[in-house]
PDB file of N, CA and C in Angstrom:
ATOM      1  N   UNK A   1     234.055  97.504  76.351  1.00  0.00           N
ATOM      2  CA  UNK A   1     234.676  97.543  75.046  1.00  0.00           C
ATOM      3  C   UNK A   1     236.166  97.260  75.197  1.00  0.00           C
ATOM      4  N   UNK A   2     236.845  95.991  74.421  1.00  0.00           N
ATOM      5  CA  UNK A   2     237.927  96.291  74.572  1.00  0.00           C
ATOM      6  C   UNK A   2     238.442  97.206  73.589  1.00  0.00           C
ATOM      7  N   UNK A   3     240.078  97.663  74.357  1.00  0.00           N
ATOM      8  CA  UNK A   3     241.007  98.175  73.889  1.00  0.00           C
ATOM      9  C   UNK A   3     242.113  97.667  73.338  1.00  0.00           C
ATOM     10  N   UNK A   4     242.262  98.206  72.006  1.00  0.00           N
ATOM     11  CA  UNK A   4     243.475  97.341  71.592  1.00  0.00           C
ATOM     12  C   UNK A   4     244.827  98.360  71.710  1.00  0.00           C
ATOM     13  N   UNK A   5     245.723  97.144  72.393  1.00  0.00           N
ATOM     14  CA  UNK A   5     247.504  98.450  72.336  1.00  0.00           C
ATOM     15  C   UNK A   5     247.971  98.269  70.852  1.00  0.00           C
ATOM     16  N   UNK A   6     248.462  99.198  70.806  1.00  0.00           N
ATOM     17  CA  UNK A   6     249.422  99.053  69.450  1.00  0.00           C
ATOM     18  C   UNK A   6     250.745  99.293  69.573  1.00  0.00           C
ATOM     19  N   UNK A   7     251.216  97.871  68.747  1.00  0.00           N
ATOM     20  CA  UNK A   7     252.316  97.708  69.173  1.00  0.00           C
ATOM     21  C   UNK A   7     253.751  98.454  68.818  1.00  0.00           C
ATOM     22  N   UNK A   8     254.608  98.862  69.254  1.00  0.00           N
ATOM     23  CA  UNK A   8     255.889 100.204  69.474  1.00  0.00           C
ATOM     24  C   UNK A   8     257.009  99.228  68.867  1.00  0.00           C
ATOM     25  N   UNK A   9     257.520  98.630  69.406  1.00  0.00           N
ATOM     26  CA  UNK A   9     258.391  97.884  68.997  1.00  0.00           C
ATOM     27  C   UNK A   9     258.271  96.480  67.660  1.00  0.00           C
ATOM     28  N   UNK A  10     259.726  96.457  66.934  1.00  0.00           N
ATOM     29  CA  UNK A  10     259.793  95.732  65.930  1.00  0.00           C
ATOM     30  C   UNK A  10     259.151  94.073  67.101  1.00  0.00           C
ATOM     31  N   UNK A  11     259.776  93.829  68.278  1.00  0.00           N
ATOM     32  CA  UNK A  11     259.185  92.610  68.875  1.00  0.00           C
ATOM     33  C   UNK A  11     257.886  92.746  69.156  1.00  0.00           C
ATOM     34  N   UNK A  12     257.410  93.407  69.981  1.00  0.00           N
ATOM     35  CA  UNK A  12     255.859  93.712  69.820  1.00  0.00           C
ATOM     36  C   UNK A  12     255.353  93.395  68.612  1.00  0.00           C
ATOM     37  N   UNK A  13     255.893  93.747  67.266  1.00  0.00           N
ATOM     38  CA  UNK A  13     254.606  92.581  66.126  1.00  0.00           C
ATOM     39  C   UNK A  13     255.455  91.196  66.125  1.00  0.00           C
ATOM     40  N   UNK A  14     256.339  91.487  66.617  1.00  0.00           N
ATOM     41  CA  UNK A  14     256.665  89.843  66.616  1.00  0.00           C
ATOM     42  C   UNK A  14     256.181  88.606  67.050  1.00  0.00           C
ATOM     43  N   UNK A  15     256.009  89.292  68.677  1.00  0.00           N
ATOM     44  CA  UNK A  15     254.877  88.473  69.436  1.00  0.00           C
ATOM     45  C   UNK A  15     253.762  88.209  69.153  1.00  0.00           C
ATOM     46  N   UNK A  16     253.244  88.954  68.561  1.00  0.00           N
ATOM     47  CA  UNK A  16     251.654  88.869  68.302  1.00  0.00           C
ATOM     48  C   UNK A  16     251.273  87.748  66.970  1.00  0.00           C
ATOM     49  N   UNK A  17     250.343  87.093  67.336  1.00  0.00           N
ATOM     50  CA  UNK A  17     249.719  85.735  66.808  1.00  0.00           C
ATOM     51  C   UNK A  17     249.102  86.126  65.854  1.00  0.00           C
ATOM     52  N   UNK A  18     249.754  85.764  64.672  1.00  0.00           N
ATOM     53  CA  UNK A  18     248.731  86.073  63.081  1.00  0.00           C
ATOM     54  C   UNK A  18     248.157  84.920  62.899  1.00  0.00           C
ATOM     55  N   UNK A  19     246.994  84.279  61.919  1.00  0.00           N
ATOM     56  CA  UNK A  19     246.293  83.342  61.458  1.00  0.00           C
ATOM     57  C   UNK A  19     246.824  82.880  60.083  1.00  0.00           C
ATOM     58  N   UNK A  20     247.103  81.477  60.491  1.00  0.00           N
ATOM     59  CA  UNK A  20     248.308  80.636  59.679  1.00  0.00           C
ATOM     60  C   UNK A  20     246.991  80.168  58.739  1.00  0.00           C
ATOM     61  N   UNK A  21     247.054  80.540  57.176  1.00  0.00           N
ATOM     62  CA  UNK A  21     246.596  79.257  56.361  1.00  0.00           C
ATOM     63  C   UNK A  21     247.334  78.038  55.872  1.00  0.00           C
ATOM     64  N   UNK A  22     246.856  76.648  56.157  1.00  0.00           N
ATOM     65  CA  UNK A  22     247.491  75.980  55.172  1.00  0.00           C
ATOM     66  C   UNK A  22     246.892  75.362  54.195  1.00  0.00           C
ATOM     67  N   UNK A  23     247.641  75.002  53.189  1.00  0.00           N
ATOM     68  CA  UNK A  23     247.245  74.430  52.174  1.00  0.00           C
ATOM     69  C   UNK A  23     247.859  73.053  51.516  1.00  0.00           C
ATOM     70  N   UNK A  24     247.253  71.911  51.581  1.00  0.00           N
ATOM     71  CA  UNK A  24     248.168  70.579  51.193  1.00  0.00           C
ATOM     72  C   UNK A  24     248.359  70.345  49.685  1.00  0.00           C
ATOM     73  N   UNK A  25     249.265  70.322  49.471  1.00  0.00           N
ATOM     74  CA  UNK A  25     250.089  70.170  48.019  1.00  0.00           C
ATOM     75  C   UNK A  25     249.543  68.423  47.344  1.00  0.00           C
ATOM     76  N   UNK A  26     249.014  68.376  45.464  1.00  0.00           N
ATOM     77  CA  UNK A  26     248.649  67.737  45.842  1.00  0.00           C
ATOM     78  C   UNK A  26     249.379  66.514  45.588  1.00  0.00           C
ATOM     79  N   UNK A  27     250.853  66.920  45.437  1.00  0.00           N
ATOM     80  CA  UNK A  27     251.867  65.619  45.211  1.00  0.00           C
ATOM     81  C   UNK A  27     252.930  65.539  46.880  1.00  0.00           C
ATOM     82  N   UNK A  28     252.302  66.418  47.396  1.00  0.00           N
ATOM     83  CA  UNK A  28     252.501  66.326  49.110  1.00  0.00           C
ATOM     84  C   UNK A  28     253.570  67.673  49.509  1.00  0.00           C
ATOM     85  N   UNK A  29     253.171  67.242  50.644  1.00  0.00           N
ATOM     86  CA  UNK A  29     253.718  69.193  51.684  1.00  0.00           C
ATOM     87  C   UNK A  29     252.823  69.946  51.321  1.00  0.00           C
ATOM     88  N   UNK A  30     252.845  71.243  51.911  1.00  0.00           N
ATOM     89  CA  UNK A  30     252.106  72.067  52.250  1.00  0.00           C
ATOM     90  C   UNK A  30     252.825  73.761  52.017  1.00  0.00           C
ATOM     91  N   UNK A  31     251.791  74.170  51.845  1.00  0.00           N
ATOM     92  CA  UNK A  31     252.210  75.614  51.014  1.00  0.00           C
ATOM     93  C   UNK A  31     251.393  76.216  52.912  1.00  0.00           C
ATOM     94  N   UNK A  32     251.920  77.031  52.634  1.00  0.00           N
ATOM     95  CA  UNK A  32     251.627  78.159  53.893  1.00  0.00           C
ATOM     96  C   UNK A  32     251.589  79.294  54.313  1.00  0.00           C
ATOM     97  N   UNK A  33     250.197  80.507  53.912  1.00  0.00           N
ATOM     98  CA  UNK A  33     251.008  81.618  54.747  1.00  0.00           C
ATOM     99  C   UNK A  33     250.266  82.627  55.639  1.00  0.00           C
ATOM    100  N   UNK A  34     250.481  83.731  55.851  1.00  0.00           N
ATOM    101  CA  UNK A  34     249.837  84.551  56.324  1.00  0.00           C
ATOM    102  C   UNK A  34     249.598  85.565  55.760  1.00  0.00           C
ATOM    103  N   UNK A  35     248.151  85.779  55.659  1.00  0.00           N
ATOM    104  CA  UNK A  35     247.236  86.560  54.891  1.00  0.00           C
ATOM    105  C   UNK A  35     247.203  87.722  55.217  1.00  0.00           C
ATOM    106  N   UNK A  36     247.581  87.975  56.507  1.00  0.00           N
ATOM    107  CA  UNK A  36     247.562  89.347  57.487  1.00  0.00           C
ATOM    108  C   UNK A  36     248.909  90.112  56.449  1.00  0.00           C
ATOM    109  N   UNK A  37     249.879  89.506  56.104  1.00  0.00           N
ATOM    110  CA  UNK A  37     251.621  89.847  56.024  1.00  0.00           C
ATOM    111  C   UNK A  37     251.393  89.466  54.173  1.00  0.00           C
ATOM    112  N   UNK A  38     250.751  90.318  53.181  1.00  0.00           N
ATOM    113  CA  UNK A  38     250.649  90.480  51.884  1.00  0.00           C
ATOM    114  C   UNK A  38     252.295  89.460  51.725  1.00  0.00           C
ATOM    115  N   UNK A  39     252.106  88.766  50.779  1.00  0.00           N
ATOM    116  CA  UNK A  39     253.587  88.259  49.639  1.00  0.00           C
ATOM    117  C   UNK A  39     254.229  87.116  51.255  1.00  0.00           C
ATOM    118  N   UNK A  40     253.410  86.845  52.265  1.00  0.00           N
ATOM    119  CA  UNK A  40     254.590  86.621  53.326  1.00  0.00           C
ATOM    120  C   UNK A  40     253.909  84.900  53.169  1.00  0.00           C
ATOM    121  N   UNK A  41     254.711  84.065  52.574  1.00  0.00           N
ATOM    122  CA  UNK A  41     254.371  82.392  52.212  1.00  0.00           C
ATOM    123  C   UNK A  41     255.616  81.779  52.003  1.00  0.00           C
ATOM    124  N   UNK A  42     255.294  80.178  52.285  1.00  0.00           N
ATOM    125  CA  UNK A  42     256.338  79.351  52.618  1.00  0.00           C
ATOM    126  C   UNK A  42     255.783  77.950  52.365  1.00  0.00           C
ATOM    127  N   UNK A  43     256.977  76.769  52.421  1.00  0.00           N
ATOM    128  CA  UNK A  43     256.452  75.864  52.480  1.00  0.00           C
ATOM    129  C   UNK A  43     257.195  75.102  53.241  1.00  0.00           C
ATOM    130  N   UNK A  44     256.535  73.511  53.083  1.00  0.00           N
ATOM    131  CA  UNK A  44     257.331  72.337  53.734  1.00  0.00           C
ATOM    132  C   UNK A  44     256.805  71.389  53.500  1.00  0.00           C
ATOM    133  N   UNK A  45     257.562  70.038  53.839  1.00  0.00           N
ATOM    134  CA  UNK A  45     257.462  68.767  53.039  1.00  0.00           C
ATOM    135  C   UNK A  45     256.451  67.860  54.308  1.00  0.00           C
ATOM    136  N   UNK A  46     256.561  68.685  55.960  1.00  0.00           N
ATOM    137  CA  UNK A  46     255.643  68.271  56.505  1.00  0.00           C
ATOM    138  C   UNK A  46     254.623  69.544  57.320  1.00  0.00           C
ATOM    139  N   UNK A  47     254.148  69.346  57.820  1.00  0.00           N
ATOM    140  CA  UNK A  47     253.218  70.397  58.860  1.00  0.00           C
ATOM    141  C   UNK A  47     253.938  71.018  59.526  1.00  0.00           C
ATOM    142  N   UNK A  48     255.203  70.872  60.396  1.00  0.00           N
ATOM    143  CA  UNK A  48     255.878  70.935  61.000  1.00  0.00           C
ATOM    144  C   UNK A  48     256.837  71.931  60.624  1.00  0.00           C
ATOM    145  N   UNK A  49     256.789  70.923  59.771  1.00  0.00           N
ATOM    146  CA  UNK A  49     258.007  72.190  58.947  1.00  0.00           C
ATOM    147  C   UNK A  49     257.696  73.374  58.472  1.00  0.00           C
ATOM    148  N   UNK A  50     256.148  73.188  57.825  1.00  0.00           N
ATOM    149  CA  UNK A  50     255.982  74.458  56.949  1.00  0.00           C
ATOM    150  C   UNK A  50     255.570  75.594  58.337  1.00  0.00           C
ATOM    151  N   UNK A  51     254.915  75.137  59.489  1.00  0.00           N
ATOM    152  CA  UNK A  51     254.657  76.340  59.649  1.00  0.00           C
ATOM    153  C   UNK A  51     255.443  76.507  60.761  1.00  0.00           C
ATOM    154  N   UNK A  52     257.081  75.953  60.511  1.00  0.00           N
ATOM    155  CA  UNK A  52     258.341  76.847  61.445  1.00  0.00           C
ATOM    156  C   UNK A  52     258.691  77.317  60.200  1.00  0.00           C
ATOM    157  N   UNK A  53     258.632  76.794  59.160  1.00  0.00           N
ATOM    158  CA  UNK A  53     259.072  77.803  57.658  1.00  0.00           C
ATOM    159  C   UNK A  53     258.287  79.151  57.792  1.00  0.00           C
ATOM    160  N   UNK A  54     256.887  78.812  58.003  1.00  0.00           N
ATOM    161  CA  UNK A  54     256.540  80.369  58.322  1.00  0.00           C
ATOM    162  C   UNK A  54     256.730  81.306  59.240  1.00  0.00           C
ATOM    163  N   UNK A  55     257.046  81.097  59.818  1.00  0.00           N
ATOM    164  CA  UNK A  55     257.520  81.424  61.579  1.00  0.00           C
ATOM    165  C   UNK A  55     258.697  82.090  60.661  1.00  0.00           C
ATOM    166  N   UNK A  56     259.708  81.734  60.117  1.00  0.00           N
ATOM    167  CA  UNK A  56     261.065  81.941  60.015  1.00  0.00           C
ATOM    168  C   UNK A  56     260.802  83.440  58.706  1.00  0.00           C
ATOM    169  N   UNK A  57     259.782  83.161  57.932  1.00  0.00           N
ATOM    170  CA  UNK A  57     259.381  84.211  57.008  1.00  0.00           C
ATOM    171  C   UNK A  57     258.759  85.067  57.581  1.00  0.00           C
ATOM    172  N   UNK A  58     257.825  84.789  58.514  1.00  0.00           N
ATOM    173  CA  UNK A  58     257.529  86.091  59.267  1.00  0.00           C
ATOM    174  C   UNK A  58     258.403  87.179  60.247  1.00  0.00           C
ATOM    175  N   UNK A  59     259.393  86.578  60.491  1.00  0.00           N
ATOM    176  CA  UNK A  59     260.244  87.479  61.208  1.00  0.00           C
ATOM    177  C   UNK A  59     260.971  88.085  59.886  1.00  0.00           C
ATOM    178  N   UNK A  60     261.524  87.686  58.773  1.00  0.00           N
ATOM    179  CA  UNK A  60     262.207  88.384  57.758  1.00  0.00           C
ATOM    180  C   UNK A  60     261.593  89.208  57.248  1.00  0.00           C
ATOM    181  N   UNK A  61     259.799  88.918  56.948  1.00  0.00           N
ATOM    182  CA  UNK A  61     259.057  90.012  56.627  1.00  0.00           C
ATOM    183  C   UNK A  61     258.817  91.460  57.372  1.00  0.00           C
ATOM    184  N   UNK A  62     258.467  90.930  58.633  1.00  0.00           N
ATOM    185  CA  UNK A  62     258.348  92.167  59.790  1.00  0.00           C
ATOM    186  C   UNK A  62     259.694  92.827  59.920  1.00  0.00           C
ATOM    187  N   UNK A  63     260.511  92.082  59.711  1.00  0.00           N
ATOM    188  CA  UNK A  63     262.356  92.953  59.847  1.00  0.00           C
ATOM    189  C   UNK A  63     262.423  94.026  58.345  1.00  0.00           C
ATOM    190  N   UNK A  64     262.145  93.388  57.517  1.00  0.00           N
ATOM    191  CA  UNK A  64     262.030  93.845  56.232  1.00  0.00           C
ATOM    192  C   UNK A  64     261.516  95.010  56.112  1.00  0.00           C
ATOM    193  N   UNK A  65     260.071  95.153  56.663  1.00  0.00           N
ATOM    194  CA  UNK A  65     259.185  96.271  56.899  1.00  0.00           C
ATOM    195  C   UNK A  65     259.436  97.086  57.620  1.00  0.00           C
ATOM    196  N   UNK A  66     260.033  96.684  58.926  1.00  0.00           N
ATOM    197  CA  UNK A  66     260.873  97.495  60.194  1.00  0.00           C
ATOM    198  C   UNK A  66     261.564  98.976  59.302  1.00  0.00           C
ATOM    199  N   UNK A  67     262.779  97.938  58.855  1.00  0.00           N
ATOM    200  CA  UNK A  67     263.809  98.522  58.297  1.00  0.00           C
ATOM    201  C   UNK A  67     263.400  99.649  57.420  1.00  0.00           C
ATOM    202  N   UNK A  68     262.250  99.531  56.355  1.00  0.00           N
ATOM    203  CA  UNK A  68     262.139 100.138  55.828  1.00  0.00           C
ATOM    204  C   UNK A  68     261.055 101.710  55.760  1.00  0.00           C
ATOM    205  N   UNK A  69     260.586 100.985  57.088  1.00  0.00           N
ATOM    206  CA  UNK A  69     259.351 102.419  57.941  1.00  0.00           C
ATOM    207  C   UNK A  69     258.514 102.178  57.000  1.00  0.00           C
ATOM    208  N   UNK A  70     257.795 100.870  56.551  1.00  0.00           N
ATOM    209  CA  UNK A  70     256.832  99.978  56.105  1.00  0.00           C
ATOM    210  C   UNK A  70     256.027  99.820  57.366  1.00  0.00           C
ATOM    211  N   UNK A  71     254.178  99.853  56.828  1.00  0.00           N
ATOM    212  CA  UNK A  71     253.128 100.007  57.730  1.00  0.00           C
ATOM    213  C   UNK A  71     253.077  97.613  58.405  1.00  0.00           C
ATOM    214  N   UNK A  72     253.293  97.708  59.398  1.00  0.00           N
ATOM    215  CA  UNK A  72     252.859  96.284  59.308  1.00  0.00           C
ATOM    216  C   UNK A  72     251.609  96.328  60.045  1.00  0.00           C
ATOM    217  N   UNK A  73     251.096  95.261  59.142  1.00  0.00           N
ATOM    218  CA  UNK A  73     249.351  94.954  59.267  1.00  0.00           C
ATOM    219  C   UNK A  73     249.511  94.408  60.880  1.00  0.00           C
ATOM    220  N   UNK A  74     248.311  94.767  61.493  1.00  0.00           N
ATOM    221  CA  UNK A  74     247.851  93.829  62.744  1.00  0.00           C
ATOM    222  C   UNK A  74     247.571  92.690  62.611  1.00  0.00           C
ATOM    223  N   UNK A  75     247.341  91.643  63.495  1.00  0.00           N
ATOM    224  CA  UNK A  75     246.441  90.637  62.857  1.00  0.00           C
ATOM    225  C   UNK A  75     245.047  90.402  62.873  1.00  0.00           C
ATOM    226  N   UNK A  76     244.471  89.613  62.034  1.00  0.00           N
ATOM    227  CA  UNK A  76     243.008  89.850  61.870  1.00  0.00           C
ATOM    228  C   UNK A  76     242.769  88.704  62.981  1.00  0.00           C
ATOM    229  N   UNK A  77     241.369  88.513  63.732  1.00  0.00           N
ATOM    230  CA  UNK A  77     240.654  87.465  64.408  1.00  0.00           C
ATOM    231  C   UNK A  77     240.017  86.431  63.499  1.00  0.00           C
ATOM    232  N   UNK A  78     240.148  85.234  63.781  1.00  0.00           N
ATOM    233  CA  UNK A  78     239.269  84.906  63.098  1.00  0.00           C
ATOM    234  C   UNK A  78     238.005  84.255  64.132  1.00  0.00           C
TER     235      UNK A  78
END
């Protein structure tokens, strides 16, 4: 059985790999987010972009939550 650690530190959820949705816009770019991180979405005009746009929202979200002794979700498997 595995064991899962749970993570102590604000970097510890940092590191850890959430499951990116995207979605293509249909006058172009892409909407993007993570489902694990409620309200946590972004976009961009290419692939590239949107999901370092999300990258960049997920650390403001998890800081956000940090700060505020807010529960942050694990991530789900898919």
């Amino acid at each position: 059985m595995k064991t899962q650690i749970k993570p102590e530190t604000l970097q510890d959820y940092l590191n850890l790999s959430y499951p990116i949705t995207l979605y293509p816009e249909p006058d172009g770019g892409y909407t993007v987010l993570l489902a694990d991180l409620p309200g946590c979405l972004s976009q961009g005009d290419t692939l590239e972009e949107a999901v370092a746009n999300i990258q960049e929202a997920k650390v403001a979200w998890m800081e956000t939550a940090w700060d505020y002794g807010d529960k942050i979700p694990l991530p789900t498997t898919l």
